[in-house]
PDB file of N, CA and C in Angstrom:
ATOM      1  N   UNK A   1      -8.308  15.543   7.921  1.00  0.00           N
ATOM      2  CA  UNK A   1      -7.282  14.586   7.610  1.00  0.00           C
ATOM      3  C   UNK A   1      -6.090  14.872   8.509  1.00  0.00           C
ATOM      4  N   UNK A   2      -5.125  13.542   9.123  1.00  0.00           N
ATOM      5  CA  UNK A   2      -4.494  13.948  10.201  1.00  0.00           C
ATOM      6  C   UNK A   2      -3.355  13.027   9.749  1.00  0.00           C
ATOM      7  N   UNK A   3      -2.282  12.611  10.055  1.00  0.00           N
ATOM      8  CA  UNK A   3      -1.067  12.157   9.685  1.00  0.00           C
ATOM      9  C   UNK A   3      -0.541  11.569  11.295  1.00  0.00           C
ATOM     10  N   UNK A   4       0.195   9.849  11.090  1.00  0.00           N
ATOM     11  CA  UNK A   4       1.087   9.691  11.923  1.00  0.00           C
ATOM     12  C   UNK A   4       2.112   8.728  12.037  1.00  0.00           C
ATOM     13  N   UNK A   5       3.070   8.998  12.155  1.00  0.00           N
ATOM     14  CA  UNK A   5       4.213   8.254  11.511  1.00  0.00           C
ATOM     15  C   UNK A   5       4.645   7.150  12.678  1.00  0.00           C
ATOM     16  N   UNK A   6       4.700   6.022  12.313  1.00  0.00           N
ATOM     17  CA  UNK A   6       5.679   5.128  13.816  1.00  0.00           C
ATOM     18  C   UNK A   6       6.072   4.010  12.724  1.00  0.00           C
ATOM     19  N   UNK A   7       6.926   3.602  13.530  1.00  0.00           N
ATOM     20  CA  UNK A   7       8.130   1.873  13.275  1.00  0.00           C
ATOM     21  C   UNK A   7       7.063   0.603  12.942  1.00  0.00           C
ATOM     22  N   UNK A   8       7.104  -0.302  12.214  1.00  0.00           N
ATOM     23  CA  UNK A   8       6.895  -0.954  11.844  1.00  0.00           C
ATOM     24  C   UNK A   8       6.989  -2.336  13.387  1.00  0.00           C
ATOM     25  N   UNK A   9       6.203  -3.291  13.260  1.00  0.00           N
ATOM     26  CA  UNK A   9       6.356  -3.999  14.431  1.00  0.00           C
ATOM     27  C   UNK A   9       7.263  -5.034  13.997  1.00  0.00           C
ATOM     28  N   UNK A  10       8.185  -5.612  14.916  1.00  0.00           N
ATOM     29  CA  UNK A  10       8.869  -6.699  14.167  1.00  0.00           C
ATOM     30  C   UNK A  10      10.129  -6.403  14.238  1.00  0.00           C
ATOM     31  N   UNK A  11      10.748  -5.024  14.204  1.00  0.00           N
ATOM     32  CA  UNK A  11      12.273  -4.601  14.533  1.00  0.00           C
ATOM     33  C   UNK A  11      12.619  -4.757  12.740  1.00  0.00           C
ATOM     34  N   UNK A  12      11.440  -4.188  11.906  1.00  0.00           N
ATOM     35  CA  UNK A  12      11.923  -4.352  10.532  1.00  0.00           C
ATOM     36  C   UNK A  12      12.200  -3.082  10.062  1.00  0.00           C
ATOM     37  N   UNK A  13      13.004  -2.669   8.805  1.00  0.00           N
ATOM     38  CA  UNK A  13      13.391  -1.515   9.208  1.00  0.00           C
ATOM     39  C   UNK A  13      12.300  -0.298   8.213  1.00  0.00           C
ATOM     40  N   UNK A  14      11.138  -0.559   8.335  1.00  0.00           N
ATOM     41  CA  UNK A  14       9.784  -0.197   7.485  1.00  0.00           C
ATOM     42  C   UNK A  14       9.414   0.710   8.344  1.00  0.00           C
ATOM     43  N   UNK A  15       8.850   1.499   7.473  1.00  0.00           N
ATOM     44  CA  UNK A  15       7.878   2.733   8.695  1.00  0.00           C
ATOM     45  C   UNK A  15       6.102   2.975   7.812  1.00  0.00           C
ATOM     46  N   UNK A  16       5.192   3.359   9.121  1.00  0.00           N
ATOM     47  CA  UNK A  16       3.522   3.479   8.403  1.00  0.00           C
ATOM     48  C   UNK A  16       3.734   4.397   8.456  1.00  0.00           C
ATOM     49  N   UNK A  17       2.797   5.192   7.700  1.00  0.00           N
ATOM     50  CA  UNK A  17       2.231   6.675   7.468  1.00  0.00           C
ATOM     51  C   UNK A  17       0.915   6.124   7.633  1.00  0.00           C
ATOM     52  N   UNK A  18       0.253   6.659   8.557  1.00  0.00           N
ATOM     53  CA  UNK A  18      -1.449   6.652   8.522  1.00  0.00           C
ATOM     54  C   UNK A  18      -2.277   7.992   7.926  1.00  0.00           C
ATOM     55  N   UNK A  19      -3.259   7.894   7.215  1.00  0.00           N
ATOM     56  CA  UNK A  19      -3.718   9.094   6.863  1.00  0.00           C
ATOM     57  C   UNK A  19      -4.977   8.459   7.269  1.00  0.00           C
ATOM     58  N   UNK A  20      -6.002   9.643   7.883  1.00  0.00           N
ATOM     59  CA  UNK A  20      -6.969   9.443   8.530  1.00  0.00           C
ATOM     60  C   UNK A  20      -7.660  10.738   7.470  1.00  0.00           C
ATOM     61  N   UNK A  21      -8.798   9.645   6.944  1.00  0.00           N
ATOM     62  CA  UNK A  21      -9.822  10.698   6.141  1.00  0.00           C
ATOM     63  C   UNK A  21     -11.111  10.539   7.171  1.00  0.00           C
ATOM     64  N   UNK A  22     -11.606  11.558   7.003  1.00  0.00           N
ATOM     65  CA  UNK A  22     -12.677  11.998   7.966  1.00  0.00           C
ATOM     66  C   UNK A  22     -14.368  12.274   7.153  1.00  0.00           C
ATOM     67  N   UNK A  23     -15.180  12.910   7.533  1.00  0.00           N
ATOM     68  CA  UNK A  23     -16.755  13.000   6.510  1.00  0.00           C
ATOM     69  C   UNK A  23     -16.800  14.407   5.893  1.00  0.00           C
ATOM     70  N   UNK A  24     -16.158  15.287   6.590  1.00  0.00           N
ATOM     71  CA  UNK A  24     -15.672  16.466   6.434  1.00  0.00           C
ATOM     72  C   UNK A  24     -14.574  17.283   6.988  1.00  0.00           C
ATOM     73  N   UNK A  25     -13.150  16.667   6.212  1.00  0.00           N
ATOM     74  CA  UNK A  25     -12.057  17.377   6.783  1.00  0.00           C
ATOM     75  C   UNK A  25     -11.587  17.369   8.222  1.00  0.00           C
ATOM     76  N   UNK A  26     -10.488  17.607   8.439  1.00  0.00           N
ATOM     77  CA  UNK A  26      -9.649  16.976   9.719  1.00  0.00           C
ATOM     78  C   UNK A  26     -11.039  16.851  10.773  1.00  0.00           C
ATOM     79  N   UNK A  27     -10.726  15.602  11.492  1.00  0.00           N
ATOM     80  CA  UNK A  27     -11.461  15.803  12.618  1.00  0.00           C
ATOM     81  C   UNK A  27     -10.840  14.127  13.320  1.00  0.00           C
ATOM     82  N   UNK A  28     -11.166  14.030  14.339  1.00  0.00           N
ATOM     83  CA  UNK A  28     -11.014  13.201  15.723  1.00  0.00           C
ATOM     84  C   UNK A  28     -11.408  11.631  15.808  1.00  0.00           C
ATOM     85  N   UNK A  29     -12.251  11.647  14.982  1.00  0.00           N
ATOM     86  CA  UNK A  29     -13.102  10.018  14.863  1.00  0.00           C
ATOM     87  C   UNK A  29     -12.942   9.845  12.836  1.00  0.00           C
ATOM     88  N   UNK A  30     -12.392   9.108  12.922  1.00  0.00           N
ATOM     89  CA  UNK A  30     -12.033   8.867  11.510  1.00  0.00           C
ATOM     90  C   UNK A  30     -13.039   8.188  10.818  1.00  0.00           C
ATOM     91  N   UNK A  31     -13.640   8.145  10.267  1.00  0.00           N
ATOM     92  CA  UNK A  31     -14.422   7.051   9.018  1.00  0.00           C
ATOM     93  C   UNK A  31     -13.569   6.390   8.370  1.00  0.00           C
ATOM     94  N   UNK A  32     -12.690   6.291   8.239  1.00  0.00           N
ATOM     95  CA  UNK A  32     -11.648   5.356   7.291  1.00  0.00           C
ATOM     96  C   UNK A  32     -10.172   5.701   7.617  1.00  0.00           C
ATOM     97  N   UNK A  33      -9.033   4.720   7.289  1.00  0.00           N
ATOM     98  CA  UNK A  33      -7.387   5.654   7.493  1.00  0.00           C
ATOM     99  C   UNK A  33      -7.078   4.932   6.328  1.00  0.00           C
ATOM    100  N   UNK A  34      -5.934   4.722   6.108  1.00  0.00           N
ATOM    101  CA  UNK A  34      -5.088   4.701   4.664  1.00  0.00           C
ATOM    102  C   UNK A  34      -3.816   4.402   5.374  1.00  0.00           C
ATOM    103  N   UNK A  35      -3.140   3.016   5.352  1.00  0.00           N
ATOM    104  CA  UNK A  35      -1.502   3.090   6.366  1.00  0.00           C
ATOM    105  C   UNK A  35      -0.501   2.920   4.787  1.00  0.00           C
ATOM    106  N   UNK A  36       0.433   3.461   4.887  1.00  0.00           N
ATOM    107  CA  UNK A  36       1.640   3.425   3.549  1.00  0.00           C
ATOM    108  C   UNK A  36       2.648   3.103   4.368  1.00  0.00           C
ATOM    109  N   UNK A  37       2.960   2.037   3.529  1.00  0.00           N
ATOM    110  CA  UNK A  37       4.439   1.514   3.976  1.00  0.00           C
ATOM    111  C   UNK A  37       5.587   1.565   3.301  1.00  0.00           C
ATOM    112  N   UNK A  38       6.847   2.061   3.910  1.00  0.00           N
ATOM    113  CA  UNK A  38       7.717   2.247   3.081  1.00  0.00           C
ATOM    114  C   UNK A  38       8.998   1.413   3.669  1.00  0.00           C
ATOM    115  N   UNK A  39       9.814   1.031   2.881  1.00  0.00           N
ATOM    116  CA  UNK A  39      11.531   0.189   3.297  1.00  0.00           C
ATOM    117  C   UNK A  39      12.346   1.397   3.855  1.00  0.00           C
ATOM    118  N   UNK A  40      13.497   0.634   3.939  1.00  0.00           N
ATOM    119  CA  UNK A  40      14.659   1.483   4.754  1.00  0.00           C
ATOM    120  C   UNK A  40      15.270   2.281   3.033  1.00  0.00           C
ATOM    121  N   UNK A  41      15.023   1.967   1.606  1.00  0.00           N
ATOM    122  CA  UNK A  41      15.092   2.905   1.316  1.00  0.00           C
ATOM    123  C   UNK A  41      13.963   3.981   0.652  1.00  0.00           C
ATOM    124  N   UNK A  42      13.278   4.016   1.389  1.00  0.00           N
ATOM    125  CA  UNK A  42      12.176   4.676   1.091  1.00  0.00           C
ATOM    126  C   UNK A  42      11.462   4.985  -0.075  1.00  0.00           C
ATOM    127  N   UNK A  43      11.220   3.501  -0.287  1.00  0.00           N
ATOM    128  CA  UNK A  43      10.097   3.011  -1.408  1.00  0.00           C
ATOM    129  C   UNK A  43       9.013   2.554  -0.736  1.00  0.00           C
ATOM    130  N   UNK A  44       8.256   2.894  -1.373  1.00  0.00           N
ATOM    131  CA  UNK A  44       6.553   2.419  -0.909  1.00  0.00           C
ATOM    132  C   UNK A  44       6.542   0.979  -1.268  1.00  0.00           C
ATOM    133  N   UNK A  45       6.008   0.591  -0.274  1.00  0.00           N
ATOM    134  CA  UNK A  45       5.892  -1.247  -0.252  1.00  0.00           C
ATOM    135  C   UNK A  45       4.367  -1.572  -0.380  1.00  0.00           C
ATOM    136  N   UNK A  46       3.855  -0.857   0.456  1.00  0.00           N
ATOM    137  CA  UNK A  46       2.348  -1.323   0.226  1.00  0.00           C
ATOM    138  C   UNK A  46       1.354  -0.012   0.797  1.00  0.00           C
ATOM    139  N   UNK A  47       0.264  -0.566   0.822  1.00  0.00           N
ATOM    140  CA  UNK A  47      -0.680   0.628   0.871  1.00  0.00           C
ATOM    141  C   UNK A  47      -2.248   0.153   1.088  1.00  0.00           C
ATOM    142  N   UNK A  48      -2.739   0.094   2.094  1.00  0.00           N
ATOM    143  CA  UNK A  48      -3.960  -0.591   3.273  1.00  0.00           C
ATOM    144  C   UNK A  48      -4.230   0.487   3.690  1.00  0.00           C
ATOM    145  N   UNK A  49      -6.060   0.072   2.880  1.00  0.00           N
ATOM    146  CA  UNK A  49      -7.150   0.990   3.333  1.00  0.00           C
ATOM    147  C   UNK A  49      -7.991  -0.019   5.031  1.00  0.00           C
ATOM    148  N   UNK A  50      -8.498   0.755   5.635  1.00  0.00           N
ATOM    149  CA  UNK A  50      -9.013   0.042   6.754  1.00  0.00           C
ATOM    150  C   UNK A  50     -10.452   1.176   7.267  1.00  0.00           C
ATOM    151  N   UNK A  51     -11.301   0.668   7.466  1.00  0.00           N
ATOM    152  CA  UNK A  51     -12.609   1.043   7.641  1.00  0.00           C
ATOM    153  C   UNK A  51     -12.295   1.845   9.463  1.00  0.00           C
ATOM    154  N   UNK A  52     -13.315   2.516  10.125  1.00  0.00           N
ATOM    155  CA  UNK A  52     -13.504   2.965  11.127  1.00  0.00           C
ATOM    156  C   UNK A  52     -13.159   1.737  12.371  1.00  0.00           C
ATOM    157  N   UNK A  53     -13.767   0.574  12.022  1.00  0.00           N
ATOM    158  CA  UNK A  53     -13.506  -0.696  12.708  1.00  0.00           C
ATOM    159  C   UNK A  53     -12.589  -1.058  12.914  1.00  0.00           C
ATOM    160  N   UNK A  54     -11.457  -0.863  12.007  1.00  0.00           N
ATOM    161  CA  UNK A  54     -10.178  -1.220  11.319  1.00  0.00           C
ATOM    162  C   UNK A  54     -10.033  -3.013  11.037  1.00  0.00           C
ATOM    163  N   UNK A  55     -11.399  -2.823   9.981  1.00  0.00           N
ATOM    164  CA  UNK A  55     -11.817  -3.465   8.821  1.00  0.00           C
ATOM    165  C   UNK A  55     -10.803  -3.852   7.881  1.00  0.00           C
ATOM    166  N   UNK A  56     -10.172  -4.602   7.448  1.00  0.00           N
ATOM    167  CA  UNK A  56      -9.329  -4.471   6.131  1.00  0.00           C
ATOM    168  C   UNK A  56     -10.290  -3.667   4.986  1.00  0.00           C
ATOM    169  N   UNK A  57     -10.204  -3.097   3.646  1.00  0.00           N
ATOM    170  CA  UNK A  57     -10.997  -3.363   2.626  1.00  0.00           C
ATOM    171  C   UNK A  57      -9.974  -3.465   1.150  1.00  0.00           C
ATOM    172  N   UNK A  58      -8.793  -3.181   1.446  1.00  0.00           N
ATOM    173  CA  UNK A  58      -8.131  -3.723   0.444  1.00  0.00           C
ATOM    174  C   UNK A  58      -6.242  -3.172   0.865  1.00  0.00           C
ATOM    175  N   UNK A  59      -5.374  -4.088  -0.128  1.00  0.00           N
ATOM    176  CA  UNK A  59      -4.107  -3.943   0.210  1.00  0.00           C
ATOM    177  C   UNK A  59      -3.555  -4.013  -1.269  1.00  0.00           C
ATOM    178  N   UNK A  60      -2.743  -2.976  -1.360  1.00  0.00           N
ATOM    179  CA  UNK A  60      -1.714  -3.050  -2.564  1.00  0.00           C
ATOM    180  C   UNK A  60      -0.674  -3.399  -2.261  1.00  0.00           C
ATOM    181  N   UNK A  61       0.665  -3.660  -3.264  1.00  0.00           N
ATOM    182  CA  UNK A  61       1.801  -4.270  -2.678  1.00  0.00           C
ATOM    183  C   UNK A  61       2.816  -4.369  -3.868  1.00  0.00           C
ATOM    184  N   UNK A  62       3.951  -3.447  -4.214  1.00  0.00           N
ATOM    185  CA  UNK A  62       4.921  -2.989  -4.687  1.00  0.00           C
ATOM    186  C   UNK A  62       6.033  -4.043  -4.336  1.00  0.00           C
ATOM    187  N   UNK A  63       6.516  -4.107  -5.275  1.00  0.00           N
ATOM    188  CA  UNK A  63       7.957  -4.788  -5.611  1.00  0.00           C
ATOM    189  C   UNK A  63       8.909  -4.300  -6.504  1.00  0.00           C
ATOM    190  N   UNK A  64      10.278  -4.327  -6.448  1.00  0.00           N
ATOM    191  CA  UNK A  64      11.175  -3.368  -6.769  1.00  0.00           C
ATOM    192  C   UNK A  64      11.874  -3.822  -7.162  1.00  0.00           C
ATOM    193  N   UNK A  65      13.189  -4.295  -8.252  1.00  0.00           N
ATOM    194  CA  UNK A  65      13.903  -4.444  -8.470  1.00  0.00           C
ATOM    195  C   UNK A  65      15.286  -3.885  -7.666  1.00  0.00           C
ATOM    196  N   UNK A  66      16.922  -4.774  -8.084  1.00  0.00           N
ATOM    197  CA  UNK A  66      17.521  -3.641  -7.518  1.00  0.00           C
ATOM    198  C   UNK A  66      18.337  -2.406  -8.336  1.00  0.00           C
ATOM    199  N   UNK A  67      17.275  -1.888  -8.929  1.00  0.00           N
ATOM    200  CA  UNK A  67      17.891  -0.811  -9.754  1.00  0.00           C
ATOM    201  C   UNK A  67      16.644   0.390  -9.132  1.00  0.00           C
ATOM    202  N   UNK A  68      15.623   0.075  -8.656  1.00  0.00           N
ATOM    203  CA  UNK A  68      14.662   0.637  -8.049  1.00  0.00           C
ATOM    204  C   UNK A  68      13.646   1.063  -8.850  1.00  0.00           C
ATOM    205  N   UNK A  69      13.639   0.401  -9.518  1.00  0.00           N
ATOM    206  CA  UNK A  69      12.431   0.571 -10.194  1.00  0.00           C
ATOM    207  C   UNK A  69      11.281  -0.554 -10.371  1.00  0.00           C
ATOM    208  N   UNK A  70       9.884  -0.228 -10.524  1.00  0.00           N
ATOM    209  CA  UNK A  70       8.762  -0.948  -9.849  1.00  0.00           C
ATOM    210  C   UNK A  70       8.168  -2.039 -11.199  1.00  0.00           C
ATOM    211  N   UNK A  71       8.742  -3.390 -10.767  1.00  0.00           N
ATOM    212  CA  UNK A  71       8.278  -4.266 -11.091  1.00  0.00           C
ATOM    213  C   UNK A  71       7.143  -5.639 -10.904  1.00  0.00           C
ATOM    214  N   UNK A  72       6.998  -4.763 -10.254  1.00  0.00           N
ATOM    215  CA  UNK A  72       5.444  -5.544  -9.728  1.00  0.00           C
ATOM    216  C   UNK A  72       4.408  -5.145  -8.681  1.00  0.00           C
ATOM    217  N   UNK A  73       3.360  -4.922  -8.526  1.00  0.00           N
ATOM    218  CA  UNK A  73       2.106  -4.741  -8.114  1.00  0.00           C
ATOM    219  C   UNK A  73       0.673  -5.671  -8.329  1.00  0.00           C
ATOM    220  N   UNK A  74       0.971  -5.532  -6.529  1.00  0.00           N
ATOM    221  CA  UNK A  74      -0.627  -6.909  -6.306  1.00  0.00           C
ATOM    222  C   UNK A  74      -1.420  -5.916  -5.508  1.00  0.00           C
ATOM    223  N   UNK A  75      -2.879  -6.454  -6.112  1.00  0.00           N
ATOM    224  CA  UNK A  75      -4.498  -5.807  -4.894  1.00  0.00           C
ATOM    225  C   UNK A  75      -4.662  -7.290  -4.450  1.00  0.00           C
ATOM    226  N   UNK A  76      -4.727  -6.677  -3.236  1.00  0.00           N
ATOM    227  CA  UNK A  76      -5.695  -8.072  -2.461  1.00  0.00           C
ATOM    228  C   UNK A  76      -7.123  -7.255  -1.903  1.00  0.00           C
ATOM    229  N   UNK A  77      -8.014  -7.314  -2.438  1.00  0.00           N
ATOM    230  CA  UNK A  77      -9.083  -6.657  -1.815  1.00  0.00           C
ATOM    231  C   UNK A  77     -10.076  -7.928  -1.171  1.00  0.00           C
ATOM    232  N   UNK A  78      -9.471  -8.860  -0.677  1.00  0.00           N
ATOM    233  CA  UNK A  78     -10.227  -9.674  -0.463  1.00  0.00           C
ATOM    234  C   UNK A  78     -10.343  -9.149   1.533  1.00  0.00           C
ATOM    235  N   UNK A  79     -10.302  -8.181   1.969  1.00  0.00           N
ATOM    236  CA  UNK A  79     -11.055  -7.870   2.954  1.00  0.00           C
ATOM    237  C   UNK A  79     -12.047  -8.365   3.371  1.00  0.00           C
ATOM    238  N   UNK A  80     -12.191  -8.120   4.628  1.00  0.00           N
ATOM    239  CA  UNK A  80     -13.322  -8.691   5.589  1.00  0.00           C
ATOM    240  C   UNK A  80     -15.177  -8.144   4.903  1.00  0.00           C
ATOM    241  N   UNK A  81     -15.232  -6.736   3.890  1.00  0.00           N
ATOM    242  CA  UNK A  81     -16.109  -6.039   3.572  1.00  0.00           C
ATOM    243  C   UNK A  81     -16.401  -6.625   1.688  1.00  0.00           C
ATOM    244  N   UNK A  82     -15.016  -7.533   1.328  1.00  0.00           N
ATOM    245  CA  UNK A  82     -15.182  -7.736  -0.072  1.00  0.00           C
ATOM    246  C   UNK A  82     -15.082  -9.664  -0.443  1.00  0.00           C
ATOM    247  N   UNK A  83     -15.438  -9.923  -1.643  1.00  0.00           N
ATOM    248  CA  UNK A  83     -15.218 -10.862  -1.883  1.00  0.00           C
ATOM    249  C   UNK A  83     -13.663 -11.094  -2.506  1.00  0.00           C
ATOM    250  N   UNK A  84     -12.939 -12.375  -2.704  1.00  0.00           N
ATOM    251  CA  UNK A  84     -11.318 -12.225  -3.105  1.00  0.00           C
ATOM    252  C   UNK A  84     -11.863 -12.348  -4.488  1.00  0.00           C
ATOM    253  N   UNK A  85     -10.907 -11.064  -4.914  1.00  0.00           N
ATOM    254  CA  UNK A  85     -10.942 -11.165  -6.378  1.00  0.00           C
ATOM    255  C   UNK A  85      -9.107 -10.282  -6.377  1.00  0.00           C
ATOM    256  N   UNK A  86      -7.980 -11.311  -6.034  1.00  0.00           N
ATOM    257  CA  UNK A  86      -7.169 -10.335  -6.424  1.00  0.00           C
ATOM    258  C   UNK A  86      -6.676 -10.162  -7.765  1.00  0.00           C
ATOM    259  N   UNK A  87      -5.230  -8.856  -7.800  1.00  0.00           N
ATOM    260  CA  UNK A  87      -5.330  -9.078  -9.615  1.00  0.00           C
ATOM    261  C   UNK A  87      -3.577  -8.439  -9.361  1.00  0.00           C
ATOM    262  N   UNK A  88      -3.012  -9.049 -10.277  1.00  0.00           N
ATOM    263  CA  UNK A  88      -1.575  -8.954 -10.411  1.00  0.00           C
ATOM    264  C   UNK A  88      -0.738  -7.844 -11.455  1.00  0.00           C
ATOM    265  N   UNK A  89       0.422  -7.595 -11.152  1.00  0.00           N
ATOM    266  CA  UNK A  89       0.929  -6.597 -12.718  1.00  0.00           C
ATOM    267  C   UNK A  89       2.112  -6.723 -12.720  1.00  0.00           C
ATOM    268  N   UNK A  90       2.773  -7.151 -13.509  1.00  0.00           N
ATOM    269  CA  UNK A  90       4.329  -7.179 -13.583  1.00  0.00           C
ATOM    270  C   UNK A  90       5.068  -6.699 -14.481  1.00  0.00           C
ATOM    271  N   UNK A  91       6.165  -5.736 -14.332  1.00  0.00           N
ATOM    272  CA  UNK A  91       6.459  -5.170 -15.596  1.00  0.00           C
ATOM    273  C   UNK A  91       7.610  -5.621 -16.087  1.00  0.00           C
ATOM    274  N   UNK A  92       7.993  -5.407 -17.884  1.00  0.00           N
ATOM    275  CA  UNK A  92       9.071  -6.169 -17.882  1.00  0.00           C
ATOM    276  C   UNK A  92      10.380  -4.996 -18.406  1.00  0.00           C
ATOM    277  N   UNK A  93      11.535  -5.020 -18.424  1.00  0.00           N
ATOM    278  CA  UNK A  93      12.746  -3.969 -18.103  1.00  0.00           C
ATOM    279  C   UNK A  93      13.362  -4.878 -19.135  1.00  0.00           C
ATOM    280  N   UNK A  94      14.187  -3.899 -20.132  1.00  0.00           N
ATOM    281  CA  UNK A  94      14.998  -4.272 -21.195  1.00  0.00           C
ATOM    282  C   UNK A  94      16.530  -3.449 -20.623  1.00  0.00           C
ATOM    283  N   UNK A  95      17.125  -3.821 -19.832  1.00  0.00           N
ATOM    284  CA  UNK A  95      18.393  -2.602 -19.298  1.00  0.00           C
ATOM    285  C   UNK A  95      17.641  -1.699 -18.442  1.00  0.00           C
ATOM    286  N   UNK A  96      17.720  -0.542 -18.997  1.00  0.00           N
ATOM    287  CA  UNK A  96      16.786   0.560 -18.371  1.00  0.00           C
ATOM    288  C   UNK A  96      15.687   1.406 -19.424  1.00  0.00           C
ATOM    289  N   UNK A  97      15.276  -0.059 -20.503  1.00  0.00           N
ATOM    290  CA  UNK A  97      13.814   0.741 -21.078  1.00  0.00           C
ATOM    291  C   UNK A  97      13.077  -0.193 -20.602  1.00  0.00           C
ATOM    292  N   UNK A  98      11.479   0.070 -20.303  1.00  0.00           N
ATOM    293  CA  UNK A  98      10.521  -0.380 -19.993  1.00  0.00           C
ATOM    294  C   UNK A  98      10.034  -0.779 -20.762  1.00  0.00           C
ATOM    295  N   UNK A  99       9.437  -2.162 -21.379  1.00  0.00           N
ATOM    296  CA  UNK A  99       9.029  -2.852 -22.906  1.00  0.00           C
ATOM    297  C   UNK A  99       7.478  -2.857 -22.556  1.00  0.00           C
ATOM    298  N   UNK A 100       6.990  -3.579 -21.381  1.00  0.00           N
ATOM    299  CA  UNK A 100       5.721  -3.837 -21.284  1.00  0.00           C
ATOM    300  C   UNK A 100       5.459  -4.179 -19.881  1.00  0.00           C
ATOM    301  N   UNK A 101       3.920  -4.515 -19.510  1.00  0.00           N
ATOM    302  CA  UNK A 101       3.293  -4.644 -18.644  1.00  0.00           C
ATOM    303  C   UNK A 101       2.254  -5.768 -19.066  1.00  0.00           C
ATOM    304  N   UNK A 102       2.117  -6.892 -17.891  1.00  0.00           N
ATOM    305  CA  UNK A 102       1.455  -7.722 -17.904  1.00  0.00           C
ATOM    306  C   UNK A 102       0.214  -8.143 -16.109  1.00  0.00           C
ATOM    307  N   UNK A 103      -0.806  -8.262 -16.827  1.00  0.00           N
ATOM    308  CA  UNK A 103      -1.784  -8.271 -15.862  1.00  0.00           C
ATOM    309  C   UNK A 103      -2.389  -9.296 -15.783  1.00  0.00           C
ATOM    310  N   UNK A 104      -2.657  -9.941 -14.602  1.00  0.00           N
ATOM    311  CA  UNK A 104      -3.678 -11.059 -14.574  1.00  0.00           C
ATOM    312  C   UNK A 104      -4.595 -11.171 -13.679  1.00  0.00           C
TER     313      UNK A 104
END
């Protein structure tokens, strides 16, 4: 497993983290990577798995309020390797208690 950090394309102010999983531990030719995206204040925005090909096979995707806390999460696994079946979650905030969570 290997790590590498660069700028987002676009002049946005986001940065990837790639993690490269391998068949057995660090090595050179990846079987799969993992890119995490984070904002300028360093919250995770999303999170894309991608095959050796650099395949999509699925994407998560964080939303934040501005108190920073996480009110919503989408899968799109409708990748090039899957059929679309995405699925949604939104949570709901009373001030600063958390009441519930809703999925569809």
């Amino acid at each position: 497993m290997f790590f590498w950090l660069q700028p987002s394309a676009g002049g946005t102010a986001q940065w990837n983290l790639s993690v490269c999983h391998g068949a057995s531990g660090p090595c050179l030719c990846c079987t799969s990577y993992t890119v995490y995206q984070y904002d300028h204040r360093n919250r995770l925005v999303s999170v894309t798995d991608f095959n050796a090909s650099d395949v999509k096979h699925q994407q998560v995707a964080y939303t934040y309020d501005l108190f920073k806390r996480l009110i919503g999460r989408e899968l799109d696994d409708s990748g090039e390797c899957r059929s679309a079946s995405g699925r949604r979650e939104r949570r709901v905030w009373l001030r600063f208690r958390f009441l519930e969570a809703y999925a569809w």
